[in-house]
C-alpha atoms as a PDB file:
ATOM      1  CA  UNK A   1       0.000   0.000   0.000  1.00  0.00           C
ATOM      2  CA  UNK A   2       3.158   2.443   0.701  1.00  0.00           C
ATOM      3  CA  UNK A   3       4.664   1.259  -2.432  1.00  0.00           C
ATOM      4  CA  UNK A   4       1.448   2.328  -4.402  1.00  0.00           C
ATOM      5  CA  UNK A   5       1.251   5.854  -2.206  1.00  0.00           C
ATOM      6  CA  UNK A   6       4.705   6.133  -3.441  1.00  0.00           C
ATOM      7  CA  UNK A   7       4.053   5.427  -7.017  1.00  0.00           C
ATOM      8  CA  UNK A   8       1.520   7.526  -7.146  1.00  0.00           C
ATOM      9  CA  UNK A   9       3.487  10.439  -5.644  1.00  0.00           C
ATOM     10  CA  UNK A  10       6.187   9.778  -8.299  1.00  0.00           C
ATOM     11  CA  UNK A  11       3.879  10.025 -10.833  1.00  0.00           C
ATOM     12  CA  UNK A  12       2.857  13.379  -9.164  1.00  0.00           C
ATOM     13  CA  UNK A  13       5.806  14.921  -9.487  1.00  0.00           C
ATOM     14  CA  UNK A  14       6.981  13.802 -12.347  1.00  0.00           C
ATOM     15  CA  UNK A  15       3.781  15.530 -14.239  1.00  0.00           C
ATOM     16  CA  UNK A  16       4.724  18.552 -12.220  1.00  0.00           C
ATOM     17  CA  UNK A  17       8.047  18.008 -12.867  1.00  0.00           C
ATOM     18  CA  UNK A  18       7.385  18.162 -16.763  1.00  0.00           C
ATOM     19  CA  UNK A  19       5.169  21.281 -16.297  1.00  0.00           C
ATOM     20  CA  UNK A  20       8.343  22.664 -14.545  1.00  0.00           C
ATOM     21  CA  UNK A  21      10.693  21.294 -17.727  1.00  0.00           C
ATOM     22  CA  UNK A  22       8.255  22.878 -20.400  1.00  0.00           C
ATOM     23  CA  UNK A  23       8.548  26.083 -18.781  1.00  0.00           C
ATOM     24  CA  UNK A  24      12.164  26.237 -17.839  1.00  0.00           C
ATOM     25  CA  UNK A  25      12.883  25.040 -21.707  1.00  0.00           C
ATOM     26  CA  UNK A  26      10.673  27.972 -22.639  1.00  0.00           C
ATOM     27  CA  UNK A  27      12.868  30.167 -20.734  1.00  0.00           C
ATOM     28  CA  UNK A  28      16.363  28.661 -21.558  1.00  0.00           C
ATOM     29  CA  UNK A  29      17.023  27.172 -18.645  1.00  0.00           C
ATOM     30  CA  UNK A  30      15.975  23.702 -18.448  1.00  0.00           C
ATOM     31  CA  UNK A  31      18.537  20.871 -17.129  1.00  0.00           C
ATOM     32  CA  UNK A  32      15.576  18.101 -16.779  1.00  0.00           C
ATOM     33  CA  UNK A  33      17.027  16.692 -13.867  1.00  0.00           C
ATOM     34  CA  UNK A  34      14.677  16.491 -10.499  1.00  0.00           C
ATOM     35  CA  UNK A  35      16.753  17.163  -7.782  1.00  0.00           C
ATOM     36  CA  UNK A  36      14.693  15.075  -5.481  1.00  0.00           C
ATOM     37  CA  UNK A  37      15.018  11.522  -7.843  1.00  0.00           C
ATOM     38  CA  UNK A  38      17.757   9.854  -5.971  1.00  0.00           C
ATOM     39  CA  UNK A  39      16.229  10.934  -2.620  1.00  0.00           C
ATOM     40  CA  UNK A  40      12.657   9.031  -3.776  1.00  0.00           C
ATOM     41  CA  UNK A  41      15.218   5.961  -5.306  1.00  0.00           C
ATOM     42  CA  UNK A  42      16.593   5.723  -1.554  1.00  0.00           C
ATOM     43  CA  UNK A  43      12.772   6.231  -0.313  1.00  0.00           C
ATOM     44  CA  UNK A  44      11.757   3.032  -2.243  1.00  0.00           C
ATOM     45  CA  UNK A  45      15.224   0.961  -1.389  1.00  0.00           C
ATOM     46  CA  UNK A  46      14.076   1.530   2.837  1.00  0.00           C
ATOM     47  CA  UNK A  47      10.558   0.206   2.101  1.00  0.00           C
ATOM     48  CA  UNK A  48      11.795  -2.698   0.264  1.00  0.00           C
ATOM     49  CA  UNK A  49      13.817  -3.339   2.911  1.00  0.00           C
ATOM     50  CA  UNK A  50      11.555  -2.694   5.454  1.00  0.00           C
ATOM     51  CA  UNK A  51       9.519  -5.060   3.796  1.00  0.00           C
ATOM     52  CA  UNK A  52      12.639  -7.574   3.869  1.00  0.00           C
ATOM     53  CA  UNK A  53      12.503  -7.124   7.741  1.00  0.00           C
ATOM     54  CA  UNK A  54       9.180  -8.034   8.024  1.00  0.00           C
ATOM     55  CA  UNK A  55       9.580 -11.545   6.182  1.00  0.00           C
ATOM     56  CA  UNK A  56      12.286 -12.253   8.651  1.00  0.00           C
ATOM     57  CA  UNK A  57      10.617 -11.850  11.353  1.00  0.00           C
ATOM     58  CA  UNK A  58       8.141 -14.199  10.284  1.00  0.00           C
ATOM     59  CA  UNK A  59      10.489 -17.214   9.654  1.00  0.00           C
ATOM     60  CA  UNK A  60      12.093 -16.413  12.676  1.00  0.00           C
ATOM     61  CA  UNK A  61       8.479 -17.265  14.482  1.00  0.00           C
ATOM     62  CA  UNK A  62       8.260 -20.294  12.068  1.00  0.00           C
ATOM     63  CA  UNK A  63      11.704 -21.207  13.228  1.00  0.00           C
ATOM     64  CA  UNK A  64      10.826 -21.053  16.470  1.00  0.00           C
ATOM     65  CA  UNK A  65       7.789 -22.649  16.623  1.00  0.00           C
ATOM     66  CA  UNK A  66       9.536 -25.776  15.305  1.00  0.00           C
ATOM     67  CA  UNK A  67      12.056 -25.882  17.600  1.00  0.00           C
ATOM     68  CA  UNK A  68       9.453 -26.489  20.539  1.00  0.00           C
ATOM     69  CA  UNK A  69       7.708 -28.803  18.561  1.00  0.00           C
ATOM     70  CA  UNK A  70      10.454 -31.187  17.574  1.00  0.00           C
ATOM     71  CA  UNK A  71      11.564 -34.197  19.249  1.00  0.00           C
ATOM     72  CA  UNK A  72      14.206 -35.147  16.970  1.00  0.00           C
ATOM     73  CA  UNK A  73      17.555 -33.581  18.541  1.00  0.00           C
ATOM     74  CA  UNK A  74      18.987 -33.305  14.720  1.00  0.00           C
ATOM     75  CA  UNK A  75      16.395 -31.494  13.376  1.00  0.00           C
ATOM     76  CA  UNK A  76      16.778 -29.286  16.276  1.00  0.00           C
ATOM     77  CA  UNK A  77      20.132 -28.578  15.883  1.00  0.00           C
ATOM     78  CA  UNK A  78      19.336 -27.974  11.968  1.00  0.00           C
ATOM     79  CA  UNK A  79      16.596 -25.358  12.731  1.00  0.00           C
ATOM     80  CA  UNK A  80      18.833 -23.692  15.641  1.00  0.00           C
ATOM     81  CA  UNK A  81      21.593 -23.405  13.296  1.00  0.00           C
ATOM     82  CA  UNK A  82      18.936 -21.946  10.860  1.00  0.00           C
ATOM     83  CA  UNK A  83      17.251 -19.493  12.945  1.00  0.00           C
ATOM     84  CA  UNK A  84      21.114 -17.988  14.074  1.00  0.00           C
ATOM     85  CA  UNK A  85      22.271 -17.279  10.389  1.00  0.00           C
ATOM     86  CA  UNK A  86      18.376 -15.472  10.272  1.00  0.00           C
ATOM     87  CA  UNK A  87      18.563 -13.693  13.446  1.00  0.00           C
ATOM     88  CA  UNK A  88      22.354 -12.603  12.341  1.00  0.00           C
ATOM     89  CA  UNK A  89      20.921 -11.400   8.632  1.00  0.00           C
ATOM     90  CA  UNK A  90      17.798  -9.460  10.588  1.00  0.00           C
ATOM     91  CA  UNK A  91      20.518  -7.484  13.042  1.00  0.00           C
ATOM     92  CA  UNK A  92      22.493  -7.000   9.815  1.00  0.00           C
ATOM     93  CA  UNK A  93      19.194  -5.195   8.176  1.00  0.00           C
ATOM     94  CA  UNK A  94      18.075  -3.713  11.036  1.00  0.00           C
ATOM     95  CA  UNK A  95      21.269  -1.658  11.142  1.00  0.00           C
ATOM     96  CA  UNK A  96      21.479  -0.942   7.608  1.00  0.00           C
ATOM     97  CA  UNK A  97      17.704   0.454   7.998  1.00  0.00           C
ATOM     98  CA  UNK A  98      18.566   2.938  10.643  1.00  0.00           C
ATOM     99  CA  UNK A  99      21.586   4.322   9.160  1.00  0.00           C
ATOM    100  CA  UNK A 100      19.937   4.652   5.694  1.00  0.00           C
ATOM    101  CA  UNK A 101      16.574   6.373   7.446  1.00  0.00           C
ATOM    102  CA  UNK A 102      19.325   8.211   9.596  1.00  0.00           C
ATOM    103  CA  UNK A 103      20.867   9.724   6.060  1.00  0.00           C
ATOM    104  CA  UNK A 104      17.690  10.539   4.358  1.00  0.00           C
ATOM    105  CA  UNK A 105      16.869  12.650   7.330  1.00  0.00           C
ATOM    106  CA  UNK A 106      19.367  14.749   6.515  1.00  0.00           C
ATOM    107  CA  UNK A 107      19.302  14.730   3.160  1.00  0.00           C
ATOM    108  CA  UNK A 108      20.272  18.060   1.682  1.00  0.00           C
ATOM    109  CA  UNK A 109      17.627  20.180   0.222  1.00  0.00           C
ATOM    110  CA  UNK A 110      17.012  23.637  -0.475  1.00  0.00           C
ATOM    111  CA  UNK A 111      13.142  24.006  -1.452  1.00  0.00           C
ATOM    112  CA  UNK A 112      10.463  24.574   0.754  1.00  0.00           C
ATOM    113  CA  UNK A 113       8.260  21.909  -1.216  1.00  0.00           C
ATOM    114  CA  UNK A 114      11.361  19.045  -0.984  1.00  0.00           C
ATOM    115  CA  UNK A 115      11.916  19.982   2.762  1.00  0.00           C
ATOM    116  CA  UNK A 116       8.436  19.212   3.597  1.00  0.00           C
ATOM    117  CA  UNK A 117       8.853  16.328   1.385  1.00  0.00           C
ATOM    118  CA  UNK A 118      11.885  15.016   3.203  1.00  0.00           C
ATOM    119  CA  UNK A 119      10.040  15.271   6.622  1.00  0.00           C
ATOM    120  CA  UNK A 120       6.883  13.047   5.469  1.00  0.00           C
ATOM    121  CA  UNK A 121       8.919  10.750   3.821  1.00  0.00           C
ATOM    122  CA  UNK A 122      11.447   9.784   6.584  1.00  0.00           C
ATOM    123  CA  UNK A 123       8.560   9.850   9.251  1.00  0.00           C
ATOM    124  CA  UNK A 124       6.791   7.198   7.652  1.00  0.00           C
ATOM    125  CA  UNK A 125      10.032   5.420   7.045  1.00  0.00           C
ATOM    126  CA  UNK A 126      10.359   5.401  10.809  1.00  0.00           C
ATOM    127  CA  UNK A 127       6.687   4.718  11.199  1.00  0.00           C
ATOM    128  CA  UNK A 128       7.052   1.328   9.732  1.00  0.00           C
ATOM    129  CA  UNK A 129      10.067   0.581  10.853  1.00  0.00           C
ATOM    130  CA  UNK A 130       9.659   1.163  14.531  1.00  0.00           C
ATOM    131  CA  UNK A 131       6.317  -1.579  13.986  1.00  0.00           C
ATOM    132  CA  UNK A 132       8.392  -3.997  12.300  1.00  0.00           C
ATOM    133  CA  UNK A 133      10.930  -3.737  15.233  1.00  0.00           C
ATOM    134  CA  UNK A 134       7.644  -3.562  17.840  1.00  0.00           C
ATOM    135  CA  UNK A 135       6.746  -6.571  15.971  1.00  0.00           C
ATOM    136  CA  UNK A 136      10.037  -8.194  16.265  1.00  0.00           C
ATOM    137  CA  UNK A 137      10.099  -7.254  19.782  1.00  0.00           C
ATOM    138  CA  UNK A 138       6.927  -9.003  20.644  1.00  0.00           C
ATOM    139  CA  UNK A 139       7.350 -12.172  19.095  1.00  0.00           C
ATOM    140  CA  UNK A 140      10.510 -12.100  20.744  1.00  0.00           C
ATOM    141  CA  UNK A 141       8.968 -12.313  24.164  1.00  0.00           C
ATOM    142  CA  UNK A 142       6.096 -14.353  23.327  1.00  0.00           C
ATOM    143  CA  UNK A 143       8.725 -17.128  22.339  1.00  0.00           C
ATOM    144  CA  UNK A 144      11.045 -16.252  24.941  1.00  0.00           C
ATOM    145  CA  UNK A 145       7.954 -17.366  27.505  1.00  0.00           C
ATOM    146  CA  UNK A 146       7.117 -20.509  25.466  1.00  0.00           C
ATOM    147  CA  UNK A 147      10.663 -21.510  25.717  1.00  0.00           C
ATOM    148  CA  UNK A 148      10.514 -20.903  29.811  1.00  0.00           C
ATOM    149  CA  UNK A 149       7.455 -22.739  29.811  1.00  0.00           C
ATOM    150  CA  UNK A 150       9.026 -25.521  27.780  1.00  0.00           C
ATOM    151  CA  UNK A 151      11.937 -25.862  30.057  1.00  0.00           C
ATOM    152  CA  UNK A 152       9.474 -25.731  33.721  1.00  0.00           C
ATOM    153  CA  UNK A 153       7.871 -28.896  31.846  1.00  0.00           C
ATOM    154  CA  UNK A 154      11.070 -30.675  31.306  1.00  0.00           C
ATOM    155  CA  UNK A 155      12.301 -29.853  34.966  1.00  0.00           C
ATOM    156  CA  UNK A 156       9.125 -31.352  35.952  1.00  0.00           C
ATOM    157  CA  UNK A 157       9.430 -34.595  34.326  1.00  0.00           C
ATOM    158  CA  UNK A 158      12.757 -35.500  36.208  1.00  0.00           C
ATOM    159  CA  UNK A 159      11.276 -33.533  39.389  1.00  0.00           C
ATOM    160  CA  UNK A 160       7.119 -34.017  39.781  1.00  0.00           C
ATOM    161  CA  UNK A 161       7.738 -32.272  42.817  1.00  0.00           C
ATOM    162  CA  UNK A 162       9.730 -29.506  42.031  1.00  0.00           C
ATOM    163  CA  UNK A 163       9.108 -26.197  44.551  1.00  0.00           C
ATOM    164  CA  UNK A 164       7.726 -22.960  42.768  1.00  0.00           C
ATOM    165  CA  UNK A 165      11.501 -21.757  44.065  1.00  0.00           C
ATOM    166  CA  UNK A 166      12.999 -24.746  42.716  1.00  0.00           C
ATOM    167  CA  UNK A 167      11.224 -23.827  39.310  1.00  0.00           C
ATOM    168  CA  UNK A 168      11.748 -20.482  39.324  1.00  0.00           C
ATOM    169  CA  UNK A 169      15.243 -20.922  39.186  1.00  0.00           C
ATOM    170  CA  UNK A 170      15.577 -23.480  36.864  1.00  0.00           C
ATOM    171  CA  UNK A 171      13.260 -21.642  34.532  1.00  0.00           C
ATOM    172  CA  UNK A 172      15.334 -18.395  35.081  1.00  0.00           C
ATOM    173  CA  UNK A 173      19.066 -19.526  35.748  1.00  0.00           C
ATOM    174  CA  UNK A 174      21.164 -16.690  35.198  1.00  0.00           C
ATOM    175  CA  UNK A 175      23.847 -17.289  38.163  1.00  0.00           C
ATOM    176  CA  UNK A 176      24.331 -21.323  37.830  1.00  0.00           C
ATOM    177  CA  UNK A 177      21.899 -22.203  40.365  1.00  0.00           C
ATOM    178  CA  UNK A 178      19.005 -23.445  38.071  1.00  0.00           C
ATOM    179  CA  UNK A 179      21.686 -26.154  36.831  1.00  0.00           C
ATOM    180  CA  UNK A 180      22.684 -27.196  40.325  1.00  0.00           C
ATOM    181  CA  UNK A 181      19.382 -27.790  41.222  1.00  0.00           C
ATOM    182  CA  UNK A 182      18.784 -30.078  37.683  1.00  0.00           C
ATOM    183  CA  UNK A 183      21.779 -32.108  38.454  1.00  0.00           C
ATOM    184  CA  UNK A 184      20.594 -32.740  41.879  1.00  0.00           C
ATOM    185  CA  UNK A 185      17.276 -33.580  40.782  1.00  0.00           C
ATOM    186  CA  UNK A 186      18.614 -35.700  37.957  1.00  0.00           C
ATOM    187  CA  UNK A 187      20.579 -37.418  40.776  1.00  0.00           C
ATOM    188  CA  UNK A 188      17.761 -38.617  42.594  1.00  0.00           C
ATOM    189  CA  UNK A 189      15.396 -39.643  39.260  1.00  0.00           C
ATOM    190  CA  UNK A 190      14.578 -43.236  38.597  1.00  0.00           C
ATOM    191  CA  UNK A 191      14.415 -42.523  34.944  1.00  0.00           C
ATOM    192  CA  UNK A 192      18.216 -41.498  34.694  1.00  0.00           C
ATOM    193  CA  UNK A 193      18.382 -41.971  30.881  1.00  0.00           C
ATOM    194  CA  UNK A 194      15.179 -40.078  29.951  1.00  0.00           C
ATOM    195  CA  UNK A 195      16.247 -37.502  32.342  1.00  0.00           C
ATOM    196  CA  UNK A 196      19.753 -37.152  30.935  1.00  0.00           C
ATOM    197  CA  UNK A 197      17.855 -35.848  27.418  1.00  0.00           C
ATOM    198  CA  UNK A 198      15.521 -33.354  29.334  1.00  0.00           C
ATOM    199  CA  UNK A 199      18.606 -32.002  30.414  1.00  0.00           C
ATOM    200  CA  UNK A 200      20.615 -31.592  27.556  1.00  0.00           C
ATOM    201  CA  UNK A 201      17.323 -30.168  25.821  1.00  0.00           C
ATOM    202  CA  UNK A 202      16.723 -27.592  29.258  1.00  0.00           C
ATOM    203  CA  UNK A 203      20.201 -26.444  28.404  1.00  0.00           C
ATOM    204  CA  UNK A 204      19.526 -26.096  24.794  1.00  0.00           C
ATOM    205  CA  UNK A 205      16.434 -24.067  25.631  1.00  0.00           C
ATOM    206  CA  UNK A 206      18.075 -21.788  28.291  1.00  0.00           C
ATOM    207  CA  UNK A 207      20.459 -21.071  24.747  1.00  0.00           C
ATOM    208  CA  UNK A 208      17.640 -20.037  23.452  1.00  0.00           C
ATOM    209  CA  UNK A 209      16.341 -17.744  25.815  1.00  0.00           C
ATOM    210  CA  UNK A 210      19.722 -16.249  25.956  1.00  0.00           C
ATOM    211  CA  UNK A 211      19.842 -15.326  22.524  1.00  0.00           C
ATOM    212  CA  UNK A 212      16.463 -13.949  22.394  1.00  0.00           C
ATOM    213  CA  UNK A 213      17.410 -12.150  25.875  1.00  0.00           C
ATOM    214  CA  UNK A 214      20.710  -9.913  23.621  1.00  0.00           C
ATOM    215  CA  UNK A 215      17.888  -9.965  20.630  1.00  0.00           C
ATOM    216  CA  UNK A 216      15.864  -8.067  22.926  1.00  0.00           C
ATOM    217  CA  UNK A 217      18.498  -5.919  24.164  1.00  0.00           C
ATOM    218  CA  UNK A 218      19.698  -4.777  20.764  1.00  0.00           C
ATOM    219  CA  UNK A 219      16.113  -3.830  19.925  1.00  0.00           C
ATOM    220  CA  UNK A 220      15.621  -2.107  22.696  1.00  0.00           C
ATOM    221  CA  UNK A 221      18.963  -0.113  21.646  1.00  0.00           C
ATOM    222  CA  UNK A 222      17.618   0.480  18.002  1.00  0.00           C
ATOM    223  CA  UNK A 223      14.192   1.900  19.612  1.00  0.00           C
ATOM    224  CA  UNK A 224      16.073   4.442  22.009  1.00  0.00           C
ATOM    225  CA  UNK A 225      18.379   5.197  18.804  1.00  0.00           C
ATOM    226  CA  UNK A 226      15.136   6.164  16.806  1.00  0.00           C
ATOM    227  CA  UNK A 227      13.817   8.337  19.498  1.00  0.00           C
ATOM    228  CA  UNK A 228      17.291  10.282  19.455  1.00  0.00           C
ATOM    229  CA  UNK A 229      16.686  10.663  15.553  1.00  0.00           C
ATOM    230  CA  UNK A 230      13.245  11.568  16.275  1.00  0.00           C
ATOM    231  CA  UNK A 231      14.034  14.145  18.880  1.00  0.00           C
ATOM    232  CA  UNK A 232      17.105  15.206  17.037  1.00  0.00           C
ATOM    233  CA  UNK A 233      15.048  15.846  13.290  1.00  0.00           C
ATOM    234  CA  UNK A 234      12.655  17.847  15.474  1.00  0.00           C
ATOM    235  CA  UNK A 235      15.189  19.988  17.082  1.00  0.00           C
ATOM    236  CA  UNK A 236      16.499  20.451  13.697  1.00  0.00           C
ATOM    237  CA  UNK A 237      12.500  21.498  11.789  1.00  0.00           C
ATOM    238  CA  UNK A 238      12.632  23.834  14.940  1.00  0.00           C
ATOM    239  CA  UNK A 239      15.511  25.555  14.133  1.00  0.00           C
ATOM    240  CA  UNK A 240      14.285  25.984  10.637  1.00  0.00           C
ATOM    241  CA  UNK A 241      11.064  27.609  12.060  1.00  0.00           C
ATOM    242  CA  UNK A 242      12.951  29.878  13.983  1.00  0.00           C
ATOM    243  CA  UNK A 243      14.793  30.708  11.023  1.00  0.00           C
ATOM    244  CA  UNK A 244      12.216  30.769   8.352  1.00  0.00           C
ATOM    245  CA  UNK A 245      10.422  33.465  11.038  1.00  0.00           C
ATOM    246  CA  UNK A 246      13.412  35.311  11.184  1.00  0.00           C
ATOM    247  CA  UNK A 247      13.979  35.918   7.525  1.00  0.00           C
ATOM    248  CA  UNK A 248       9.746  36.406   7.272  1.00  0.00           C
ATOM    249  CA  UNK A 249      10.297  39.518  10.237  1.00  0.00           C
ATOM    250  CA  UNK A 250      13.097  40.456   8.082  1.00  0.00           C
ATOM    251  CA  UNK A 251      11.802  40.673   4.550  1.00  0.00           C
ATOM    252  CA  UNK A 252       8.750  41.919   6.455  1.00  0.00           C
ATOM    253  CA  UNK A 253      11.103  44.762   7.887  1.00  0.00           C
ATOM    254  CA  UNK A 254      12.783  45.208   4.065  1.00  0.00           C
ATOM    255  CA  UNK A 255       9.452  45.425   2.505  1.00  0.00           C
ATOM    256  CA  UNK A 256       8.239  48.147   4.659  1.00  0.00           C
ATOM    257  CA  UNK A 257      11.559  49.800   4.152  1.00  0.00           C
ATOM    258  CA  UNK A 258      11.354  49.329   0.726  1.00  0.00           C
ATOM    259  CA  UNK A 259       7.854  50.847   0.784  1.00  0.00           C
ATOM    260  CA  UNK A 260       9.531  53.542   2.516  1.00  0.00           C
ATOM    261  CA  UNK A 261      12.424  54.360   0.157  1.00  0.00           C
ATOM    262  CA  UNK A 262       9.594  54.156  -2.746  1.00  0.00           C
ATOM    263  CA  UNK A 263       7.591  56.615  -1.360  1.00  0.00           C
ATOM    264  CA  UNK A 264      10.768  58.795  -0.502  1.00  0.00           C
ATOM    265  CA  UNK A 265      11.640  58.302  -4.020  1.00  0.00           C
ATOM    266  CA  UNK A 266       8.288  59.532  -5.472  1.00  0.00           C
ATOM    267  CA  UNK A 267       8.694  62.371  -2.931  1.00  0.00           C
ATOM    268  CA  UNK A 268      11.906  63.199  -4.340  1.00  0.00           C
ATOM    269  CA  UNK A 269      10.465  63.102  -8.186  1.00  0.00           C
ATOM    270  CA  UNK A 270       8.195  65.670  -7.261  1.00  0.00           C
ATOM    271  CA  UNK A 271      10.276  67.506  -5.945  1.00  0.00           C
ATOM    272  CA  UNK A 272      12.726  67.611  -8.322  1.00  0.00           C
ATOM    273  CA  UNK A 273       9.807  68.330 -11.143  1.00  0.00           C
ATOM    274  CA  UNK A 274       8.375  71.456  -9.483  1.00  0.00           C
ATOM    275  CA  UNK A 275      11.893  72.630  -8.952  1.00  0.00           C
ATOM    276  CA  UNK A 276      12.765  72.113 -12.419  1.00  0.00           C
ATOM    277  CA  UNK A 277       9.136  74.254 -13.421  1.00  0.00           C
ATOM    278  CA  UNK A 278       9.772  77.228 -11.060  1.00  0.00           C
ATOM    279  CA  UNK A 279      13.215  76.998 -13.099  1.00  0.00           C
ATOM    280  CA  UNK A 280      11.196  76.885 -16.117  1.00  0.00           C
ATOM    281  CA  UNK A 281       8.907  79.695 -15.272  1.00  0.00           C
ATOM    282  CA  UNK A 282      11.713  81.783 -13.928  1.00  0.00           C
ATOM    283  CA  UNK A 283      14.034  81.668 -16.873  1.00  0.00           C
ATOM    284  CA  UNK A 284      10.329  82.379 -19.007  1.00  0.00           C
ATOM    285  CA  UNK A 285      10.142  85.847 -17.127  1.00  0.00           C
ATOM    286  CA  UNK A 286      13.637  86.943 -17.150  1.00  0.00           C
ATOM    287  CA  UNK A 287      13.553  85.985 -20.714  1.00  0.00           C
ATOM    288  CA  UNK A 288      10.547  88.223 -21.332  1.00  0.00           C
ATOM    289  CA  UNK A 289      11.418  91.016 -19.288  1.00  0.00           C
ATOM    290  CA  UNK A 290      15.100  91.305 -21.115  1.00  0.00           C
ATOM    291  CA  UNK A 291      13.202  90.931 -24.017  1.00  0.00           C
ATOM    292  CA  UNK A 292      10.983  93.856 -23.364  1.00  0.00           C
ATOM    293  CA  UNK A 293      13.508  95.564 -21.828  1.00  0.00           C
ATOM    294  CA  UNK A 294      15.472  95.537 -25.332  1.00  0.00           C
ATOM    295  CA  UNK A 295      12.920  95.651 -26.933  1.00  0.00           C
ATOM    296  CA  UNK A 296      11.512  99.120 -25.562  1.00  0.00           C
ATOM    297  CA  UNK A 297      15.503 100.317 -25.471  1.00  0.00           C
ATOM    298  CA  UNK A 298      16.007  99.770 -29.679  1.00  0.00           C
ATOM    299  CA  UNK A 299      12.505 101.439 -30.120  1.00  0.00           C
ATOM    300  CA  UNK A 300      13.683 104.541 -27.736  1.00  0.00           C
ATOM    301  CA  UNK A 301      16.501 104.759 -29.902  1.00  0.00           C
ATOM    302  CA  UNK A 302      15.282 105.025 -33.323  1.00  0.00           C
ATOM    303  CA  UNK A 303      12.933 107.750 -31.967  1.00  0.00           C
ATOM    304  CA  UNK A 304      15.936 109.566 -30.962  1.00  0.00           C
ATOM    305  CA  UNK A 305      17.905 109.123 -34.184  1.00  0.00           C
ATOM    306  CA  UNK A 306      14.968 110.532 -36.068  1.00  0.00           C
END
């Protein structure tokens, strides 16, 4: 559905695009070359991936899920040694993911339209990738419980009459304790060759939970990493606020000083045009009163002559 949203964006743009092309041709100055391609290319390679992520994660529950379910101890070792090479491939592409929806987010731009374009694309990029991980996550536990269940039922095979202590830290041995208590229980058991493979499977399963324990703790790590990018991108669009209202107060400033200088300007004009008419109009009566002047002096002279 994000793949479609995305095609149909492209599609957008690229008939605005054209529009843009026709007109810069018009005017000479077409290079017909969006700026914003390879940004939308890198767009489309998260999703895919993103996508990627999400099919792991499902044959990682598949993996798991046969894991309990087998009895065969070779096909168990076949679909652990499956489910590590996965697990390894999904940190691998989690990683990638971040870093790439880490770069877009600063992706250089200069227009308005491809900021705001930047900032919806890379928060839906983290959108869907902090589900996949919150997806991840939860499967995570829910087989991390199964497995802990699993091993409580093997521990109460060799021990019937295991304590809620005694299972408890079996279930949960982090400090050695859970194994000293199997061995002592296996001790005891009247079914000491049965028991032997409940143990070896108990410590296979406590593997398990261990690696599903770090799984959990480097998701945990890639969620507080995407709330830094999160919190970082919006100190970053708040500093552009602040400094798209500073240059708006400034051109407002220049405009009204510009409106200012105009009107100055237009002052001057008129200024300068009645100056130049009183120049006009004196020059007109010093020319006519010279002329009379010499005028009435030639006539007074001819009078005299005669």
């Amino acid at each position: 559905m994000n793949t479609d949203k995305l095609a149909a964006f492209r599609q957008q743009r690229g008939q605005a695009h054209e529009m843009t092309n026709m007109h810069a041709q018009f005017n000479g100055a077409g290079n017909g070359a969006d700026p914003m391609d390879a940004f939308l290319n890198q767009v489309s390679d998260v999703q895919n991936g993103i996508a990627t992520f999400s099919q792991n994660v499902n044959r990682i529950s598949e993996l798991h899920s046969r894991t309990l379910n087998t009895a065969d101890d070779g096909a168990s070792r076949h679909n652990a040694a499956m489910l590590d090479e996965l697990v390894g491939e999904t940190r691998k592409l989690s990683n990638e993911l971040k870093e790439k929806i880490q770069a877009l987010s600063a992706y250089p731009v200069s227009r308005v339209q491809d900021q705001n374009m930047r900032k919806n694309q890379t928060s839906m990029l983290r959108q869907k990738f902090v589900e996949v991980l919150q997806n991840y996550q939860q499967e995570e536990r829910d087989y991390r419980q199964k497995y802990k269940q699993r091993v409580e039922r093997q521990f109460r095979i060799v021990k019937p009459d295991a304590t809620p202590d005694e299972v408890a830290a079996v279930v949960n041995d982090t400090d050695g304790t859970g194994a000293q208590i199997f061995t002592q229980a296996l001790s005891s058991s009247t079914r000491y060759g049965e028991s032997r493979m409940v143990y070896r499977e108990v410590q296979d399963r406590h593997n398990d939970i261990q690696k599903i324990e770090r799984t959990l703790e480097e998701l945990a790590q890639l969620f507080s990493d995407m709330s830094v990018l999160v919190a970082q991108q919006d100190e970053a669009i708040d500093q552009i606020q602040v400094t798209a209202g500073k240059v708006e107060d400034d051109t407002r400033k220049g405009t009204k000083e510009t409106e200012i200088a105009v009107d100055h300007a237009r002052r001057a004009r008129r200024m300068r045009k009645i100056c130049f008419g009183i120049f006009v109009f004196v020059i007109a009566v010093l020319a006519l009163v010279l002329g009379l002047y010499f005028g009435l002096r030639a006539k007074s002279n001819n009078n005299n002559s005669q």
